[in-house]
N, C-alpha and C. Protein backbone atom coordinates (compact mmCIF):
# COMPACT_ATOMS: atom_id res chain seq x y z
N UNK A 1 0.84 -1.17 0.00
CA UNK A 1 0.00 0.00 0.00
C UNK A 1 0.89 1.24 0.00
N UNK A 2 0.55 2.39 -1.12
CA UNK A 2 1.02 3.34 -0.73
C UNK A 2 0.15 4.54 -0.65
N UNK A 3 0.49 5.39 0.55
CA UNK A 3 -0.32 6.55 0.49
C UNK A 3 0.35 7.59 0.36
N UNK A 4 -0.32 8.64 -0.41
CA UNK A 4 0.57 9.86 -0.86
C UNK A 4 0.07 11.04 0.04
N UNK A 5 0.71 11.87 0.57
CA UNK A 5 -0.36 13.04 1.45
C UNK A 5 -0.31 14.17 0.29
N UNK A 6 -1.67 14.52 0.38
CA UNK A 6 -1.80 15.61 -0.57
C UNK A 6 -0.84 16.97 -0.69
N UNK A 7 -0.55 17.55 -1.44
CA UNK A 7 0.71 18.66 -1.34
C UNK A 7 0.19 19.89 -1.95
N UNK A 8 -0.73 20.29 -2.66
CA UNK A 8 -1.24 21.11 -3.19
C UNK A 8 -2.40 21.58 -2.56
N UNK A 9 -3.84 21.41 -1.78
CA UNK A 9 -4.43 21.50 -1.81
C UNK A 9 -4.50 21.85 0.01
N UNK A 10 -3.84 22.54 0.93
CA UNK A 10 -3.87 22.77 2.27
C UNK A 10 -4.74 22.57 3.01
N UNK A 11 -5.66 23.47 2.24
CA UNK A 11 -7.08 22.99 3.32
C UNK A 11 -7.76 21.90 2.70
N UNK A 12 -7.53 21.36 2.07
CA UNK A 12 -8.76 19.94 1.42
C UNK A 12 -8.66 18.86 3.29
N UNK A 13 -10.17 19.25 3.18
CA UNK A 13 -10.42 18.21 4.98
C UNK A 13 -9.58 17.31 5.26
N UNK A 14 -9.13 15.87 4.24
CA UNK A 14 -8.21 15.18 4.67
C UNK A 14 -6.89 15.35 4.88
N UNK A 15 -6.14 16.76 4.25
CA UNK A 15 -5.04 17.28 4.73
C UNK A 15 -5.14 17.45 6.37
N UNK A 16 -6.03 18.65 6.68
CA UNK A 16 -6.17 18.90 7.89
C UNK A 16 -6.38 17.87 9.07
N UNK A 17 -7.11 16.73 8.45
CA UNK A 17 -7.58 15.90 8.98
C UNK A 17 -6.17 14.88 9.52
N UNK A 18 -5.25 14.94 8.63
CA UNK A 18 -3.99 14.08 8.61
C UNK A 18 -3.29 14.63 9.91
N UNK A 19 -3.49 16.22 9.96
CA UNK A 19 -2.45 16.57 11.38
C UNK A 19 -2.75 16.24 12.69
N UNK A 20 -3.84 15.56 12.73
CA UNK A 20 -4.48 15.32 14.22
C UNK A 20 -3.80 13.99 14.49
N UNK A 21 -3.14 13.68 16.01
CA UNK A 21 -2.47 12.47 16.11
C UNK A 21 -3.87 11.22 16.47
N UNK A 22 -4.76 11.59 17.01
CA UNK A 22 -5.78 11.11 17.12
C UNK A 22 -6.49 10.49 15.61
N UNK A 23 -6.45 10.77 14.97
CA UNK A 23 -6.41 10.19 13.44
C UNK A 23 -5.32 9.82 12.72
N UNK A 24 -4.54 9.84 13.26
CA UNK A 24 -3.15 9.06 12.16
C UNK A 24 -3.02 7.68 13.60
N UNK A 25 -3.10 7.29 14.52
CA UNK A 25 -3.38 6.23 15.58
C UNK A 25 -4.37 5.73 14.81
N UNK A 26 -5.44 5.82 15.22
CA UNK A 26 -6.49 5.23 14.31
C UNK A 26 -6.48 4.86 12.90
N UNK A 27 -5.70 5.45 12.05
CA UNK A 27 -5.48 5.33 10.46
C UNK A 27 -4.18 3.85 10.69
N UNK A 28 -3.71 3.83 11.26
CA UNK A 28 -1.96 3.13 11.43
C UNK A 28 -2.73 2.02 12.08
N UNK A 29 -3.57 2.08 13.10
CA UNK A 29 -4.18 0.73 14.27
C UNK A 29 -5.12 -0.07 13.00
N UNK A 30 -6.06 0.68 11.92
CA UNK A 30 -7.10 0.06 10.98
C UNK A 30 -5.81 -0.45 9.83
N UNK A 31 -5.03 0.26 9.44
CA UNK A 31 -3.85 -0.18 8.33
C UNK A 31 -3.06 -1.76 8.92
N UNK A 32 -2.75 -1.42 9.92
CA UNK A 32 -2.16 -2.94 10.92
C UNK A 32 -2.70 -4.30 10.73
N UNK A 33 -3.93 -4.16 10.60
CA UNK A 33 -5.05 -4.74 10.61
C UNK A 33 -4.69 -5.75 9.60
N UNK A 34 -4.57 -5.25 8.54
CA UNK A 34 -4.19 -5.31 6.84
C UNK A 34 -2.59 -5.87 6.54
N UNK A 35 -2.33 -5.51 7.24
CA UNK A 35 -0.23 -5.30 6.86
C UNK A 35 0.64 -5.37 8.06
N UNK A 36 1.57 -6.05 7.72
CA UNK A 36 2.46 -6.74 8.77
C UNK A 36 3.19 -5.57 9.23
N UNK A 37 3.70 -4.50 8.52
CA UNK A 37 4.27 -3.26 8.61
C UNK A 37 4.22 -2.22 7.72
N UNK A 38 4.40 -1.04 8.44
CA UNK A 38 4.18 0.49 7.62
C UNK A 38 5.03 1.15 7.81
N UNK A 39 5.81 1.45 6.44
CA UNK A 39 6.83 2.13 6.69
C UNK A 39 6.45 4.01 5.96
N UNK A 40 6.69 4.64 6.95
CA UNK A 40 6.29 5.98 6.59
C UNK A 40 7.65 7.11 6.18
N UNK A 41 7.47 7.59 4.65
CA UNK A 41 8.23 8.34 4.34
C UNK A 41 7.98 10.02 4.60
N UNK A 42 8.73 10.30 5.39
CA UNK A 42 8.45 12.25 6.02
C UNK A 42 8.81 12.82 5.89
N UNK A 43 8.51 14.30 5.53
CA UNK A 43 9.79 15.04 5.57
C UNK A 43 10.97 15.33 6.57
N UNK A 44 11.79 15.71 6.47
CA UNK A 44 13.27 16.37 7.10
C UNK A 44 12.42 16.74 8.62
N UNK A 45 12.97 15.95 9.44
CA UNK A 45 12.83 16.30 11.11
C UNK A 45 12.91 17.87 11.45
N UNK A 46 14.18 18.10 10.62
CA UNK A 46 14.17 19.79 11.21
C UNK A 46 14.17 20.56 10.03
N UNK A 47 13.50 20.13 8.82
CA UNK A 47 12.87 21.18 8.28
C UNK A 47 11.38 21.05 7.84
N UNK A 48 10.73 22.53 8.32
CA UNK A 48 9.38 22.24 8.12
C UNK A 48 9.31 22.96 6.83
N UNK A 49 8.30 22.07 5.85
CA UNK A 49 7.91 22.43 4.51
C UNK A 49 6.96 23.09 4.55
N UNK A 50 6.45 23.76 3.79
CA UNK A 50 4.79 24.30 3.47
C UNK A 50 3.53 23.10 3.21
N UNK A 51 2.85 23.00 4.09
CA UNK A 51 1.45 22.42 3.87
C UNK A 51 2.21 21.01 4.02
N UNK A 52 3.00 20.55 4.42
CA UNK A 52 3.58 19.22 4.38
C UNK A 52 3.42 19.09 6.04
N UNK A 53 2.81 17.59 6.12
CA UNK A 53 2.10 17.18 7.84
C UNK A 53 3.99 16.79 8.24
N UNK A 54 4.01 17.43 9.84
CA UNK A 54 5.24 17.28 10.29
C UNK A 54 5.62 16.04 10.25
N UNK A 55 7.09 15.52 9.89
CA UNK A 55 7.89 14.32 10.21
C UNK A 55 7.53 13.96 11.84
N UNK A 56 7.69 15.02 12.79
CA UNK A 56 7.57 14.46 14.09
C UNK A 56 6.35 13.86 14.94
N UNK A 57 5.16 14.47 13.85
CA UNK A 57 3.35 14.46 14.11
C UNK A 57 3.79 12.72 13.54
N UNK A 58 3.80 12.53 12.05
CA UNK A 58 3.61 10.98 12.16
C UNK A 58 4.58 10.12 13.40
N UNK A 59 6.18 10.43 13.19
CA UNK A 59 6.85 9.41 13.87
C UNK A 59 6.15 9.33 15.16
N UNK A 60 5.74 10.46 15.97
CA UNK A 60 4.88 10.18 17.18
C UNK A 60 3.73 8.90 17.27
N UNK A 61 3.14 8.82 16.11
CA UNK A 61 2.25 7.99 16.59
C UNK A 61 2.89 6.36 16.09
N UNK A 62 4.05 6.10 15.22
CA UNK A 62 4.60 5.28 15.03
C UNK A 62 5.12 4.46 16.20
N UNK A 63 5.69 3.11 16.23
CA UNK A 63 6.45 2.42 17.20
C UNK A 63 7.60 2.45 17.33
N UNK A 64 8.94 3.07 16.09
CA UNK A 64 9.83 3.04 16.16
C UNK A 64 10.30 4.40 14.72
N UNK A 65 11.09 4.73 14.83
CA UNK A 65 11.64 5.72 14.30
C UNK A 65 13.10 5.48 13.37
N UNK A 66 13.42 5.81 11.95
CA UNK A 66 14.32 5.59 11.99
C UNK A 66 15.22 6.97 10.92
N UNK A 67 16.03 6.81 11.08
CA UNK A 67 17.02 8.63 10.64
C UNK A 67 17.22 8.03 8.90
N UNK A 68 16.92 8.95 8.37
CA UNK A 68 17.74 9.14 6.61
C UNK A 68 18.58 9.91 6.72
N UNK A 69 20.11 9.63 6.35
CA UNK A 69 20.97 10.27 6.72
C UNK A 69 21.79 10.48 5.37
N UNK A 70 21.77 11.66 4.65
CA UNK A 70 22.56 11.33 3.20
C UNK A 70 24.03 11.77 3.41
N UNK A 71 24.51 10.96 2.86
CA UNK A 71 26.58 10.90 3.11
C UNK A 71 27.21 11.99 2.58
N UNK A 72 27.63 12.85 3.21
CA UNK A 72 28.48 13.30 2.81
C UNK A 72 27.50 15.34 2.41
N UNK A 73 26.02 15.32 2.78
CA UNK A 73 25.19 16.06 3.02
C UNK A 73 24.87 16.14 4.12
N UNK A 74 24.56 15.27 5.26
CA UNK A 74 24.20 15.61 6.67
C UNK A 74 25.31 15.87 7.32
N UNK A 75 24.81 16.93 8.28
CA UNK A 75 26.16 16.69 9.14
C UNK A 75 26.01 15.94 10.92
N UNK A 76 27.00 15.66 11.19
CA UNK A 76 26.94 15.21 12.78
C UNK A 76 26.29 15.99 13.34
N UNK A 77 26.04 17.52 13.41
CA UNK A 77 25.33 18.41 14.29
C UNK A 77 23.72 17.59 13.94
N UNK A 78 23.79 17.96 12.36
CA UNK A 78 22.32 17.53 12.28
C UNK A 78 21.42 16.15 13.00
N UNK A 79 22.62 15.50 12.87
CA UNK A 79 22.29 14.25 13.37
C UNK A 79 21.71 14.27 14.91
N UNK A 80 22.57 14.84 15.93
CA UNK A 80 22.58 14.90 17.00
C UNK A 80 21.29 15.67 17.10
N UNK A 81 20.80 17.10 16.20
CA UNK A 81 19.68 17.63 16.70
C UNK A 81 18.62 17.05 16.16
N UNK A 82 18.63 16.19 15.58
CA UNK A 82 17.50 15.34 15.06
C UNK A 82 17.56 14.19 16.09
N UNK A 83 18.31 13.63 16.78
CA UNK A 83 17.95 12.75 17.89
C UNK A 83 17.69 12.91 18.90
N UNK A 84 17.81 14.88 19.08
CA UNK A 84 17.37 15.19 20.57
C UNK A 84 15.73 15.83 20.43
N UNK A 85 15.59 16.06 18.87
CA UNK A 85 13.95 16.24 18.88
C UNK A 85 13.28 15.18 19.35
N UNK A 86 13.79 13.85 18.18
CA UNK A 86 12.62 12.43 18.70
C UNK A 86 13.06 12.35 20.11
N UNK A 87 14.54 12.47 21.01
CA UNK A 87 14.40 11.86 22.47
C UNK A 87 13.24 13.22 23.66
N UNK A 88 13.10 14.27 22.57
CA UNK A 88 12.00 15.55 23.65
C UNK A 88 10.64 14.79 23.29
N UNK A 89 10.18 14.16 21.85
CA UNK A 89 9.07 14.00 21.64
C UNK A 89 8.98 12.66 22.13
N UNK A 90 9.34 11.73 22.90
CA UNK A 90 9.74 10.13 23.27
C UNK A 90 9.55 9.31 22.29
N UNK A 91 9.83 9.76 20.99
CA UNK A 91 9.99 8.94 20.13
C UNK A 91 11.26 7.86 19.44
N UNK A 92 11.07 6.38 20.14
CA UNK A 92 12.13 5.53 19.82
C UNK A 92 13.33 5.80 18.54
N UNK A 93 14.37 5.99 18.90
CA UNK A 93 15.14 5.64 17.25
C UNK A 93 15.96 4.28 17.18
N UNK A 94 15.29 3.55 16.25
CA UNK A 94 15.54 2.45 15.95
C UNK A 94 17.22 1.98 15.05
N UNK A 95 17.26 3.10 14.37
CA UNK A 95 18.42 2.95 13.56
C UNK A 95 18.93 3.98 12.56
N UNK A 96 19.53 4.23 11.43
CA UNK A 96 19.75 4.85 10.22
C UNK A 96 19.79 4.35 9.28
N UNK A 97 19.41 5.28 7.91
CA UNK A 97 19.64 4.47 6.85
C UNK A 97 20.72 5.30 6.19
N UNK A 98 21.49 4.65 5.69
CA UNK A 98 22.89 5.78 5.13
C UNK A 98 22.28 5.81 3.22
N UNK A 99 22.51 7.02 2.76
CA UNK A 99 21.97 7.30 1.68
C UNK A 99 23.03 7.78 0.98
N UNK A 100 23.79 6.89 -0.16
CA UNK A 100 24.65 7.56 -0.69
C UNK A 100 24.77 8.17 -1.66
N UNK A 101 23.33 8.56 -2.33
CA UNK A 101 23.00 9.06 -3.68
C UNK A 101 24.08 10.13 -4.07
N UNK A 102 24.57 11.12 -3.32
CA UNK A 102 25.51 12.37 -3.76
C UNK A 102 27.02 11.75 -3.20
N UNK A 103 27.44 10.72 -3.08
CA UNK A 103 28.60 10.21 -3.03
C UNK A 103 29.19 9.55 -4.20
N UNK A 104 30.62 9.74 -4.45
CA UNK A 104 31.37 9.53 -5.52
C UNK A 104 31.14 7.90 -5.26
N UNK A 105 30.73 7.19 -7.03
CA UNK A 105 31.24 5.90 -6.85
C UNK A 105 32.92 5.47 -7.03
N UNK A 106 32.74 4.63 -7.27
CA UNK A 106 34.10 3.56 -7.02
C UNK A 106 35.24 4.06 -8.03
N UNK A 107 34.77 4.06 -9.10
CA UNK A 107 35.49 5.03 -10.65
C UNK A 107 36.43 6.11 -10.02
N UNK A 108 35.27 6.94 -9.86
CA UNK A 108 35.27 8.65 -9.38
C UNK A 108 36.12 8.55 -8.21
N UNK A 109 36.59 7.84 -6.91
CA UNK A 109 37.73 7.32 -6.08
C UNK A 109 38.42 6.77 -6.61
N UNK A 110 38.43 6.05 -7.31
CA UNK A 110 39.95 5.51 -7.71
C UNK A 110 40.75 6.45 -8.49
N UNK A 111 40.03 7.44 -9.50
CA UNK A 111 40.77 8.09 -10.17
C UNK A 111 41.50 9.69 -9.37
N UNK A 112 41.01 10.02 -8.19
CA UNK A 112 41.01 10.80 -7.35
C UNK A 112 42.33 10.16 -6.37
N UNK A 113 42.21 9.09 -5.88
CA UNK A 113 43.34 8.40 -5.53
C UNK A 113 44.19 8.30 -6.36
N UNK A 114 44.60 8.35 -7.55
CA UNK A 114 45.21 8.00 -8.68
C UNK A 114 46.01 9.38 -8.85
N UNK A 115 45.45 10.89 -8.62
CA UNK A 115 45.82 11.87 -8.70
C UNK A 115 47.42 12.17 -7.66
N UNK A 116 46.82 11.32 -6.50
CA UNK A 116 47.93 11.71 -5.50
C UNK A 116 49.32 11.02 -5.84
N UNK A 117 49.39 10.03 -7.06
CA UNK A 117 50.72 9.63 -7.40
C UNK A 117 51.26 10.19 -8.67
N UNK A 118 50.47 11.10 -9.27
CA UNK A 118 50.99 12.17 -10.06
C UNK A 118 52.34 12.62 -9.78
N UNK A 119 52.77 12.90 -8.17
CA UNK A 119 53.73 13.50 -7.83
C UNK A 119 55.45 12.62 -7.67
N UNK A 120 54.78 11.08 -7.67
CA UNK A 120 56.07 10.63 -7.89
C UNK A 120 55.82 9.83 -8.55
N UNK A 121 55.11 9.20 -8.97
CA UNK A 121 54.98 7.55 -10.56
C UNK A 121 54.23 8.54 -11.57
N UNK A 122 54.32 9.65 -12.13
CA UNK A 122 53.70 9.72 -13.12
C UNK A 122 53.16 9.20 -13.96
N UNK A 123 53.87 8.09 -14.62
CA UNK A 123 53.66 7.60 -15.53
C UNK A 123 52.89 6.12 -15.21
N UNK A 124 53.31 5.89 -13.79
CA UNK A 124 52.23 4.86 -13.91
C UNK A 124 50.66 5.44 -13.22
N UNK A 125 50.53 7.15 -12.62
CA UNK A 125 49.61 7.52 -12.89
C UNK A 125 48.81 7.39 -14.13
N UNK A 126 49.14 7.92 -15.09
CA UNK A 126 48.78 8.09 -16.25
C UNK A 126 48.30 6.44 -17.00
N UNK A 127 49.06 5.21 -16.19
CA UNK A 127 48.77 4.33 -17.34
C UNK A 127 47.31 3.73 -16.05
N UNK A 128 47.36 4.24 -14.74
CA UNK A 128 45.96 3.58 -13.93
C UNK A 128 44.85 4.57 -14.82
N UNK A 129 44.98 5.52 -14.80
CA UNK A 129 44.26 6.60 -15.40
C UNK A 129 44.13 6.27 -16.80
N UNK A 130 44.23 5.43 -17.80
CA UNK A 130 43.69 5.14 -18.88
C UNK A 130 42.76 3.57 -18.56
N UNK A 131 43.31 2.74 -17.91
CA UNK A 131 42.19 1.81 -17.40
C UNK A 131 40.97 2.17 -17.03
């Protein structure tokens, strides 16, 4: 199952209706019902969007919590103030997921490593650097 929360339309009733924790309990307890687990995608803990229902409103009514953390974009501060929101709101954190979408692959490092022997193998720089 996937559900999308509306993004355009602010006041349409079931937007409004979505921010009440008293209805997302009840929506998650009838969904349970149905499905072994629900995994809920939210926005950014500490940034609030326009008309977008808070990350901290759902994880509250959730059982466990877990951090998206993108590599080499988050930083440790962030991290830390995103674990002291869920530990003010008593919301469990279960784990992280490390996201390496804006990280160099394997290529893009080796040839970067490859740069630093420019200064004394040139030439066998140059012949890793055509592989």
């Amino acid at each position: 199952m996937v559900l999308t929360a509306p993004l355009h339309d602010q006041t349409h009733p079931d937007n409004i209706e979505f921010r009440n924790t008293e209805v997302l309990c009840s929506f998650f307890g009838q969904a349970l019902d149905s499905f072994d687990i629900i995994i809920c995608d939210t926005p950014p803990l500490l940034h609030s969007s326009d008309g977008a229902i808070c990350g901290v409103t759902i994880a509250s009514v959730c059982e466990t919590c877990m951090l998206n953390v993108v590599t080499h974009v988050t930083t440790e501060s962030q991290i830390d103030e995103a674990q002291q929101v869920l530990k003010q709101a008593n919301i469990p954190l279960c784990g992280a997921v490390m996201n390496d979408r804006y990280s160099p692959g394997l290529r893009e490092e080796m040839l970067r490593e490859i740069k630093r022997l420019d200064k004394w193998l040139p030439r066998l720089a140059g012949y890793l650097r055509k592989k």
